[in-house]
PDB file of N, CA and C in Angstrom:
ATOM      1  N   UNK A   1       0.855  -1.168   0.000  1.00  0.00           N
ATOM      2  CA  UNK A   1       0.000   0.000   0.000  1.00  0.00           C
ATOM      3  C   UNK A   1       0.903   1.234   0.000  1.00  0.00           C
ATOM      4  N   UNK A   2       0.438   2.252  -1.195  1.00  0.00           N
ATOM      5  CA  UNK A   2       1.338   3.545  -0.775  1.00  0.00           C
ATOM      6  C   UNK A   2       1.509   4.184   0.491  1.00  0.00           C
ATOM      7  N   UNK A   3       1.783   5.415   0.565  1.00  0.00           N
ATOM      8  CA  UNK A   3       1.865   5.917   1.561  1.00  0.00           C
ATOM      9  C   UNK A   3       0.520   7.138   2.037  1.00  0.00           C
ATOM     10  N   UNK A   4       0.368   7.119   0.327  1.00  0.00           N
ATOM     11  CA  UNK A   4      -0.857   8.212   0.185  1.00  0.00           C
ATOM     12  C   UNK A   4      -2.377   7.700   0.583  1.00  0.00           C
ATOM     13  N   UNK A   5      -2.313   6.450   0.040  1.00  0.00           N
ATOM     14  CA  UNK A   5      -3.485   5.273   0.224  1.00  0.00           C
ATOM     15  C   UNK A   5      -3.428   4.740   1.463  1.00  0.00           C
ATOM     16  N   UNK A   6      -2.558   4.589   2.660  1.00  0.00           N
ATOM     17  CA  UNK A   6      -2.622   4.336   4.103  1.00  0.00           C
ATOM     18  C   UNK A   6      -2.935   5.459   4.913  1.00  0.00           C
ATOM     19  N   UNK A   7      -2.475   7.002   4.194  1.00  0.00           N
ATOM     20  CA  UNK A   7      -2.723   8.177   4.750  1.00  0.00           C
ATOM     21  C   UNK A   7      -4.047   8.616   4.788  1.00  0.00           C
ATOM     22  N   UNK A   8      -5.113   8.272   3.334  1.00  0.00           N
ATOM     23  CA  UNK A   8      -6.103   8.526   3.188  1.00  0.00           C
ATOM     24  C   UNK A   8      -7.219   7.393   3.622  1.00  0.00           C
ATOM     25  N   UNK A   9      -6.841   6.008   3.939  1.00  0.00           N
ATOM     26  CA  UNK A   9      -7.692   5.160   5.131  1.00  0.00           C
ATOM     27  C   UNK A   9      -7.660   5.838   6.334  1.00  0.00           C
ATOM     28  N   UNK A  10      -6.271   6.284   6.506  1.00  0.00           N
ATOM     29  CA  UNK A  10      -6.331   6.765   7.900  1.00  0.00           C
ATOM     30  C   UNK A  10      -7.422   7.627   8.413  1.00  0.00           C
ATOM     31  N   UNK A  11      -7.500   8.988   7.377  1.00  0.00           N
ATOM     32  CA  UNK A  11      -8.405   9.747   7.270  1.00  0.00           C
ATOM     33  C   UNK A  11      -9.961   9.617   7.537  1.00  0.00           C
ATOM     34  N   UNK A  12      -9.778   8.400   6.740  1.00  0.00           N
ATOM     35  CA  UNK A  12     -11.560   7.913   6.605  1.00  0.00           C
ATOM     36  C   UNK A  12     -11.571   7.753   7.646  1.00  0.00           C
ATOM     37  N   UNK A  13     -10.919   6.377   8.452  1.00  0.00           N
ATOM     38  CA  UNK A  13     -11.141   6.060   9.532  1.00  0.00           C
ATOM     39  C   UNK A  13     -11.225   7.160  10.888  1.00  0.00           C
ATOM     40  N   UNK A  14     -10.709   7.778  10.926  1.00  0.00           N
ATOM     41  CA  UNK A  14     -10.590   8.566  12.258  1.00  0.00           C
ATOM     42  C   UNK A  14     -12.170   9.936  11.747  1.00  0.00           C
ATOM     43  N   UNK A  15     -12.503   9.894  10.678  1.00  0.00           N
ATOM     44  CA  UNK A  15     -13.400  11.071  10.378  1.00  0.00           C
ATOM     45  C   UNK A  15     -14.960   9.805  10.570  1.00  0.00           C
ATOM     46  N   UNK A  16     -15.095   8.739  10.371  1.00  0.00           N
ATOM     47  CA  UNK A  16     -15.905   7.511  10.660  1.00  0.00           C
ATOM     48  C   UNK A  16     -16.143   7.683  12.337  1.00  0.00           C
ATOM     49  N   UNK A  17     -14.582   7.487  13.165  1.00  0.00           N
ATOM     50  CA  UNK A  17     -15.029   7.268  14.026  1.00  0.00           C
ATOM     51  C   UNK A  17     -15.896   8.493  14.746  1.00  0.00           C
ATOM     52  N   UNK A  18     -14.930   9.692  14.881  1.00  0.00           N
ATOM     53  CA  UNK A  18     -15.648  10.914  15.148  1.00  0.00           C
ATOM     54  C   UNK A  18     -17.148  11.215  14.903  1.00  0.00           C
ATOM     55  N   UNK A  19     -17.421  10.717  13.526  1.00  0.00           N
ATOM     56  CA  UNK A  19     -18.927  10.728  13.167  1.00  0.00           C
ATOM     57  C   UNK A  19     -20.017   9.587  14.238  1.00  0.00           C
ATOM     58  N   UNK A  20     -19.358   8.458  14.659  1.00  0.00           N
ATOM     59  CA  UNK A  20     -19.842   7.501  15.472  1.00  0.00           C
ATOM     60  C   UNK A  20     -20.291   8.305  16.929  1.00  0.00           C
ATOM     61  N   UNK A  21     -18.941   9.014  17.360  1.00  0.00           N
ATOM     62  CA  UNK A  21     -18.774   9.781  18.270  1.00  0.00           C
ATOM     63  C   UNK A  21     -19.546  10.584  18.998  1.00  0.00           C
ATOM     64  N   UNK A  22     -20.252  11.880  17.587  1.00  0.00           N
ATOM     65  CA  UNK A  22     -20.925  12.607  17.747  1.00  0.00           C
ATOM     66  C   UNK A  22     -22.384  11.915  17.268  1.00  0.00           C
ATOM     67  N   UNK A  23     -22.802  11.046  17.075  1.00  0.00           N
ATOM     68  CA  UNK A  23     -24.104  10.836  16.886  1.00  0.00           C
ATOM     69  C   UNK A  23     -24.338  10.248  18.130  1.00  0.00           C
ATOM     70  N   UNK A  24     -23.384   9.636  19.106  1.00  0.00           N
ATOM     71  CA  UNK A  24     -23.970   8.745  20.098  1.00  0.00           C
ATOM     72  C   UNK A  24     -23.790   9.899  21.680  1.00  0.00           C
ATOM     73  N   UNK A  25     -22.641  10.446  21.361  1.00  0.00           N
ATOM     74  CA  UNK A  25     -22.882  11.465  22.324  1.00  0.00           C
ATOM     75  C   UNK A  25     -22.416  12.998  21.728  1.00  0.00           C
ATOM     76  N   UNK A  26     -23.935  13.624  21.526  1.00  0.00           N
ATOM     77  CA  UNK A  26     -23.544  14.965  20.997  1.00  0.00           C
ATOM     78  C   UNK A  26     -23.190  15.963  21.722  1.00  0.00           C
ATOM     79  N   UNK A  27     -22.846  15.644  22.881  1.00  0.00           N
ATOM     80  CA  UNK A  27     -22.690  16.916  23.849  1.00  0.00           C
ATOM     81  C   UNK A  27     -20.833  16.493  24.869  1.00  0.00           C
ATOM     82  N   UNK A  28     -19.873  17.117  24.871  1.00  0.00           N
ATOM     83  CA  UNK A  28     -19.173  17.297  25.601  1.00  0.00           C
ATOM     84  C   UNK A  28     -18.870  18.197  26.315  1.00  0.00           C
ATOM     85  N   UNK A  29     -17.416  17.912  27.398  1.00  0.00           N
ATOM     86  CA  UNK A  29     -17.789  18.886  28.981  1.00  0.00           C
ATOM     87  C   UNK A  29     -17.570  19.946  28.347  1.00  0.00           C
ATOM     88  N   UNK A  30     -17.481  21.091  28.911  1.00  0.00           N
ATOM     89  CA  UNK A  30     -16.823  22.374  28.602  1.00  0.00           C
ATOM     90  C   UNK A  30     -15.399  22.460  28.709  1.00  0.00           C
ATOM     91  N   UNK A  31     -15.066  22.975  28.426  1.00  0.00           N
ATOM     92  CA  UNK A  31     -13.401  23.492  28.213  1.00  0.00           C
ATOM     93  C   UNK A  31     -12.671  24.145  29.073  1.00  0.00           C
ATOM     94  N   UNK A  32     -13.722  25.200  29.474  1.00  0.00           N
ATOM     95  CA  UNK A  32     -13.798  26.241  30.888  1.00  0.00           C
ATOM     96  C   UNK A  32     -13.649  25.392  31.905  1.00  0.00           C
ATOM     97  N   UNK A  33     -14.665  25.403  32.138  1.00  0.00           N
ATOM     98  CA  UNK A  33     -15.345  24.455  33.481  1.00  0.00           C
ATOM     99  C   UNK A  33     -14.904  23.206  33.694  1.00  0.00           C
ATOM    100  N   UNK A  34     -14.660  22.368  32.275  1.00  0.00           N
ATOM    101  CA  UNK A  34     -14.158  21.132  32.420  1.00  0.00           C
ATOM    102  C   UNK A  34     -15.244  19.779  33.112  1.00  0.00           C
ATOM    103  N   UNK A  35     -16.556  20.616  32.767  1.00  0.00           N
ATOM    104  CA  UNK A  35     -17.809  20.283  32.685  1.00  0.00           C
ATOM    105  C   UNK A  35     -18.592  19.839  34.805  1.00  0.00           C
ATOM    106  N   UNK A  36     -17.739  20.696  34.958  1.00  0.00           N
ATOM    107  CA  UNK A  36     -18.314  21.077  36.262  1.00  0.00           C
ATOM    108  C   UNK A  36     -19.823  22.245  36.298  1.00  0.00           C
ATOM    109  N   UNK A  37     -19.721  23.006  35.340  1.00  0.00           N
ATOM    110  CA  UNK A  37     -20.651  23.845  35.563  1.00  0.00           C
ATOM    111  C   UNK A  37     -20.617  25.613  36.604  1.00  0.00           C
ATOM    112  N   UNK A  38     -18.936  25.608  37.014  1.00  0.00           N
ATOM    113  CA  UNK A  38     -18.447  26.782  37.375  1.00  0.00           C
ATOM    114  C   UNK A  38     -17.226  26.393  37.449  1.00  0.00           C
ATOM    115  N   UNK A  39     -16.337  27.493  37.680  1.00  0.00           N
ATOM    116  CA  UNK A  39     -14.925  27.650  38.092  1.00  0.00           C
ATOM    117  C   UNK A  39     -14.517  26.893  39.694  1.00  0.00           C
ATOM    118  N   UNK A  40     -13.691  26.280  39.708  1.00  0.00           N
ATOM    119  CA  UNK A  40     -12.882  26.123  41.097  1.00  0.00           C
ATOM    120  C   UNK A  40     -12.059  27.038  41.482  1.00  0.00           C
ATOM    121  N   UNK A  41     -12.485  27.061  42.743  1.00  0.00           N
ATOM    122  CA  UNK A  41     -10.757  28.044  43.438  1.00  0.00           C
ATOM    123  C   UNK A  41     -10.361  27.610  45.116  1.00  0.00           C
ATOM    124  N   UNK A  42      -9.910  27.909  45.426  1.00  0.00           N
ATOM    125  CA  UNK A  42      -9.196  27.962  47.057  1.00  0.00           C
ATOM    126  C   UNK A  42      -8.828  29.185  47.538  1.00  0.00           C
ATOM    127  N   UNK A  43      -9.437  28.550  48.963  1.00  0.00           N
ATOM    128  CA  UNK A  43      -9.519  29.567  50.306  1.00  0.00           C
ATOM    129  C   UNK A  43      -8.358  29.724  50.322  1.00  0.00           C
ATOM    130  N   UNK A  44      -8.610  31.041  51.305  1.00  0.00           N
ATOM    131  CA  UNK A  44      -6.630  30.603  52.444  1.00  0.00           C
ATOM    132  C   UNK A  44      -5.817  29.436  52.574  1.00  0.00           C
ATOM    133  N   UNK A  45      -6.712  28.838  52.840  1.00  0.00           N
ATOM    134  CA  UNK A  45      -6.232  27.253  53.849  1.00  0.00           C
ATOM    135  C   UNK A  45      -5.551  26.560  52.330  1.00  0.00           C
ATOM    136  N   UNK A  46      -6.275  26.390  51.711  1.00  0.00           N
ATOM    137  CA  UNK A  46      -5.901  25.747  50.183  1.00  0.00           C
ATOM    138  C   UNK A  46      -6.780  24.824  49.980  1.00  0.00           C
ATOM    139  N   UNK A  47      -8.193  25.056  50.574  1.00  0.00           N
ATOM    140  CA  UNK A  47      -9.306  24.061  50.679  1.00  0.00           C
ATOM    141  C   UNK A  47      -9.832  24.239  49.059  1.00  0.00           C
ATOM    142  N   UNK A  48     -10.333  23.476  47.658  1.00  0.00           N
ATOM    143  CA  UNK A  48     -10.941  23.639  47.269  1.00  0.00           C
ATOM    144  C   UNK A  48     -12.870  24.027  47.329  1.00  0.00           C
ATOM    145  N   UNK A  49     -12.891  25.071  46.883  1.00  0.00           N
ATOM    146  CA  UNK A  49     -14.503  25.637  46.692  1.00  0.00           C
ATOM    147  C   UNK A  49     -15.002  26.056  45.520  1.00  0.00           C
ATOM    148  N   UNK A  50     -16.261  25.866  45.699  1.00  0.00           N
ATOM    149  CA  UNK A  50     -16.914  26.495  44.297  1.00  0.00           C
ATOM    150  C   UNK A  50     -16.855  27.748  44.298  1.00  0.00           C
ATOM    151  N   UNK A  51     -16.890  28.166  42.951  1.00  0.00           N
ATOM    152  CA  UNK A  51     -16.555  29.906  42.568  1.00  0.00           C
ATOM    153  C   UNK A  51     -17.450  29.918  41.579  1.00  0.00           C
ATOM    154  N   UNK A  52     -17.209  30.735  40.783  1.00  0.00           N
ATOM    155  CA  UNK A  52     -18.555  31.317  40.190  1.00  0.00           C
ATOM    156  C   UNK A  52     -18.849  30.581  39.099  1.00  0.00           C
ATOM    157  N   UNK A  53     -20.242  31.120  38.442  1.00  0.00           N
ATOM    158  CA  UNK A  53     -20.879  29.902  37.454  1.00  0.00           C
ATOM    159  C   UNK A  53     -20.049  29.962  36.291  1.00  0.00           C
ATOM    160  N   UNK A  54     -20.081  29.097  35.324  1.00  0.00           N
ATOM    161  CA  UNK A  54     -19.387  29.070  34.571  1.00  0.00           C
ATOM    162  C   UNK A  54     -20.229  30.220  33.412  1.00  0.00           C
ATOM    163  N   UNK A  55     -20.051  30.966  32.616  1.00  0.00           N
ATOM    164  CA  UNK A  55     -20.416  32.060  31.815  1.00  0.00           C
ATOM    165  C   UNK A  55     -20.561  30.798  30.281  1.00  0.00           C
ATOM    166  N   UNK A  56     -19.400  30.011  30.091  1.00  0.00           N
ATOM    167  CA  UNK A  56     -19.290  29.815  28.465  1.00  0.00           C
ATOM    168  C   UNK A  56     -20.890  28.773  28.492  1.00  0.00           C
ATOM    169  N   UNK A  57     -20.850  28.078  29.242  1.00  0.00           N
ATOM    170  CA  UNK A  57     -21.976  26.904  29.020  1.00  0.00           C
ATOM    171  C   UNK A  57     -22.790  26.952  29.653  1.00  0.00           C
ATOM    172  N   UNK A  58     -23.388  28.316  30.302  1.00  0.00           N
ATOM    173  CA  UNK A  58     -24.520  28.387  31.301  1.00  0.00           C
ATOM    174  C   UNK A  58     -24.527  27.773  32.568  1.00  0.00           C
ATOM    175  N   UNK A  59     -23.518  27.384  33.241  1.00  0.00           N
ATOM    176  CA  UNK A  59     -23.791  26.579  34.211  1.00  0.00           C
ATOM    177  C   UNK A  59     -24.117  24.497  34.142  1.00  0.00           C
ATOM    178  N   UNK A  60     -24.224  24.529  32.420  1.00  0.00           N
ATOM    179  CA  UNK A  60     -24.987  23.041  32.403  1.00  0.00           C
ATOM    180  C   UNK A  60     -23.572  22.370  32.764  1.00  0.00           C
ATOM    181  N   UNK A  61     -22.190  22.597  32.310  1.00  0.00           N
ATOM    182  CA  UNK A  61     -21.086  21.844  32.225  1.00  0.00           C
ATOM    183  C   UNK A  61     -20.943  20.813  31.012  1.00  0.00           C
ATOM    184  N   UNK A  62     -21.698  21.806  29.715  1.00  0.00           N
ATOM    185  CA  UNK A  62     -21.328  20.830  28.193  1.00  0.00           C
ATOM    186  C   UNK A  62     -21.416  21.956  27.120  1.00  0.00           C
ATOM    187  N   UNK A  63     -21.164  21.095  26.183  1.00  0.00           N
ATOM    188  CA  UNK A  63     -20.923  21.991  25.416  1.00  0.00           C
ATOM    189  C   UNK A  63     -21.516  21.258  23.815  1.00  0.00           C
ATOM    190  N   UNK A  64     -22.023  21.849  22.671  1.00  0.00           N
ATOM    191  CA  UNK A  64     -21.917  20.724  21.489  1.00  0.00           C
ATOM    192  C   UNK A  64     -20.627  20.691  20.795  1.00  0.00           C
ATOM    193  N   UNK A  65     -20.786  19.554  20.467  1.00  0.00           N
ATOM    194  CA  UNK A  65     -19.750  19.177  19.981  1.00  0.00           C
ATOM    195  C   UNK A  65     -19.382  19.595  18.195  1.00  0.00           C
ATOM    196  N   UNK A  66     -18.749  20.099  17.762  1.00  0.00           N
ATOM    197  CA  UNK A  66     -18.374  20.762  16.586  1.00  0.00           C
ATOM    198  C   UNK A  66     -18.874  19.801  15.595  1.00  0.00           C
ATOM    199  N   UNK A  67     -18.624  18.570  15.424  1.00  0.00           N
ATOM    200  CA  UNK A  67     -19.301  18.227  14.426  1.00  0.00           C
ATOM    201  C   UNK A  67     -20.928  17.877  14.238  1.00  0.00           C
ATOM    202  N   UNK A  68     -21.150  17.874  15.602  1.00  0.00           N
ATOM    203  CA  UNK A  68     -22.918  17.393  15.736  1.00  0.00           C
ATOM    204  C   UNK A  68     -23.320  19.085  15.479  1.00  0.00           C
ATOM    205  N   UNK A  69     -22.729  20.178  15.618  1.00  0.00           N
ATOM    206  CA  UNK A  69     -22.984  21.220  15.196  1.00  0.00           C
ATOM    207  C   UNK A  69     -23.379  21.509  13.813  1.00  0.00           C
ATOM    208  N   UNK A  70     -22.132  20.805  13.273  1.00  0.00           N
ATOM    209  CA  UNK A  70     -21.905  21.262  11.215  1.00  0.00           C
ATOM    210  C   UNK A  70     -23.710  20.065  10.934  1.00  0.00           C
ATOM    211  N   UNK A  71     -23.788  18.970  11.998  1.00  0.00           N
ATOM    212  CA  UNK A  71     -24.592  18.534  11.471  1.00  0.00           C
ATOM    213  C   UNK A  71     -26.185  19.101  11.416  1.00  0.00           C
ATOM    214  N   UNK A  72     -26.226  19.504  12.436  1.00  0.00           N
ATOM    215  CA  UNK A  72     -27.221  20.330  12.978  1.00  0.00           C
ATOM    216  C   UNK A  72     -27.567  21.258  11.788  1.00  0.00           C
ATOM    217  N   UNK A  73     -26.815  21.656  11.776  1.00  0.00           N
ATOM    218  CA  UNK A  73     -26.986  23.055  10.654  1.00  0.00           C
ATOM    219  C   UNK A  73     -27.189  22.684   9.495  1.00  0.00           C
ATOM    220  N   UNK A  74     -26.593  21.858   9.137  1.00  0.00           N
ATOM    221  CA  UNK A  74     -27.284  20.978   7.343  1.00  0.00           C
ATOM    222  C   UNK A  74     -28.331  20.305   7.478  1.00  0.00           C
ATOM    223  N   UNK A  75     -28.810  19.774   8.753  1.00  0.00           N
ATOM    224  CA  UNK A  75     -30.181  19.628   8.993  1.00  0.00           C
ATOM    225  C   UNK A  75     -31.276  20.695   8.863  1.00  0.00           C
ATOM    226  N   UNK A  76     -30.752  21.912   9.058  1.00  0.00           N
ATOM    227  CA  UNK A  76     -31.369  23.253   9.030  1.00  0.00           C
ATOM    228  C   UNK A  76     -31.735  23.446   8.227  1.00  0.00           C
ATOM    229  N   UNK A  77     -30.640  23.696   7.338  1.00  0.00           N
ATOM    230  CA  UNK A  77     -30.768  24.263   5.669  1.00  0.00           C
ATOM    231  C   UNK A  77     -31.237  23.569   5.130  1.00  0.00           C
ATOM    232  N   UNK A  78     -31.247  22.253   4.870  1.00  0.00           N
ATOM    233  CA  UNK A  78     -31.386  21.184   4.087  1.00  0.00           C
ATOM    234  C   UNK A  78     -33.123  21.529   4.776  1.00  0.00           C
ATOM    235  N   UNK A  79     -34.001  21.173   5.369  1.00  0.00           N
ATOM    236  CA  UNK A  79     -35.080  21.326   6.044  1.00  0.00           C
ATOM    237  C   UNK A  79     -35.953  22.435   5.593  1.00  0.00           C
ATOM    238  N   UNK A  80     -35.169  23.893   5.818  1.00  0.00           N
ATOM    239  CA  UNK A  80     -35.838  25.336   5.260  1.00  0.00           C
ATOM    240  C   UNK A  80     -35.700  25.206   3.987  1.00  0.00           C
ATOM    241  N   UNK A  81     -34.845  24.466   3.248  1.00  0.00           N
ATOM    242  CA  UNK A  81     -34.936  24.728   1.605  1.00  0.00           C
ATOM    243  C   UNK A  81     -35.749  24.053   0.392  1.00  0.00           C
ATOM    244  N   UNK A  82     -36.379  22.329   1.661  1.00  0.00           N
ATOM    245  CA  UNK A  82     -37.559  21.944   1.157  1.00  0.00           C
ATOM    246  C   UNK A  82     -38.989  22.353   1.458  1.00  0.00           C
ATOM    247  N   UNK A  83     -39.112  22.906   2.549  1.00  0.00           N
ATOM    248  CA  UNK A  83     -40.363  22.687   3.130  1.00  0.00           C
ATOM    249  C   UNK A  83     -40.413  24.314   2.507  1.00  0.00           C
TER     250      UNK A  83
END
């Protein structure tokens, strides 16, 4: 097998799995928050506590996921351009 033809299975494969990915779970944590749903911080002592809500994801602690997004949206268009 070339190198171009193992490069471009590769491709498929990892863009397959991602697609598996996002259809079975379309939502991951936040990035911020790290899907807590606010910030952490520490007292004096060095006790961890909750701090404030998280702003990027409302508080839920997720986020969509970029490709269930692109899908979302061609569901959109594709939808408004028949009906």
């Amino acid at each position: 097998m070339t190198p171009i033809a193992a490069a471009i299975a590769c491709l498929i494969t990892v863009t397959l799995c991602y697609m598996a990915l996002c259809a079975a779970s379309p939502f991951g944590n936040c990035r911020k928050c790290r899907g807590l749903g606010f910030q952490t911080k520490t007292d004096r002592k060095g006790r961890i506590k909750r701090g404030k809500d998280c702003r990027r994801c409302k508080t839920t602690g997720k986020r969509i996921r970029l490709g269930r997004w692109l899908f979302n949206r061609a569901q959109r268009i594709y939808r408004d351009g028949t009906h």
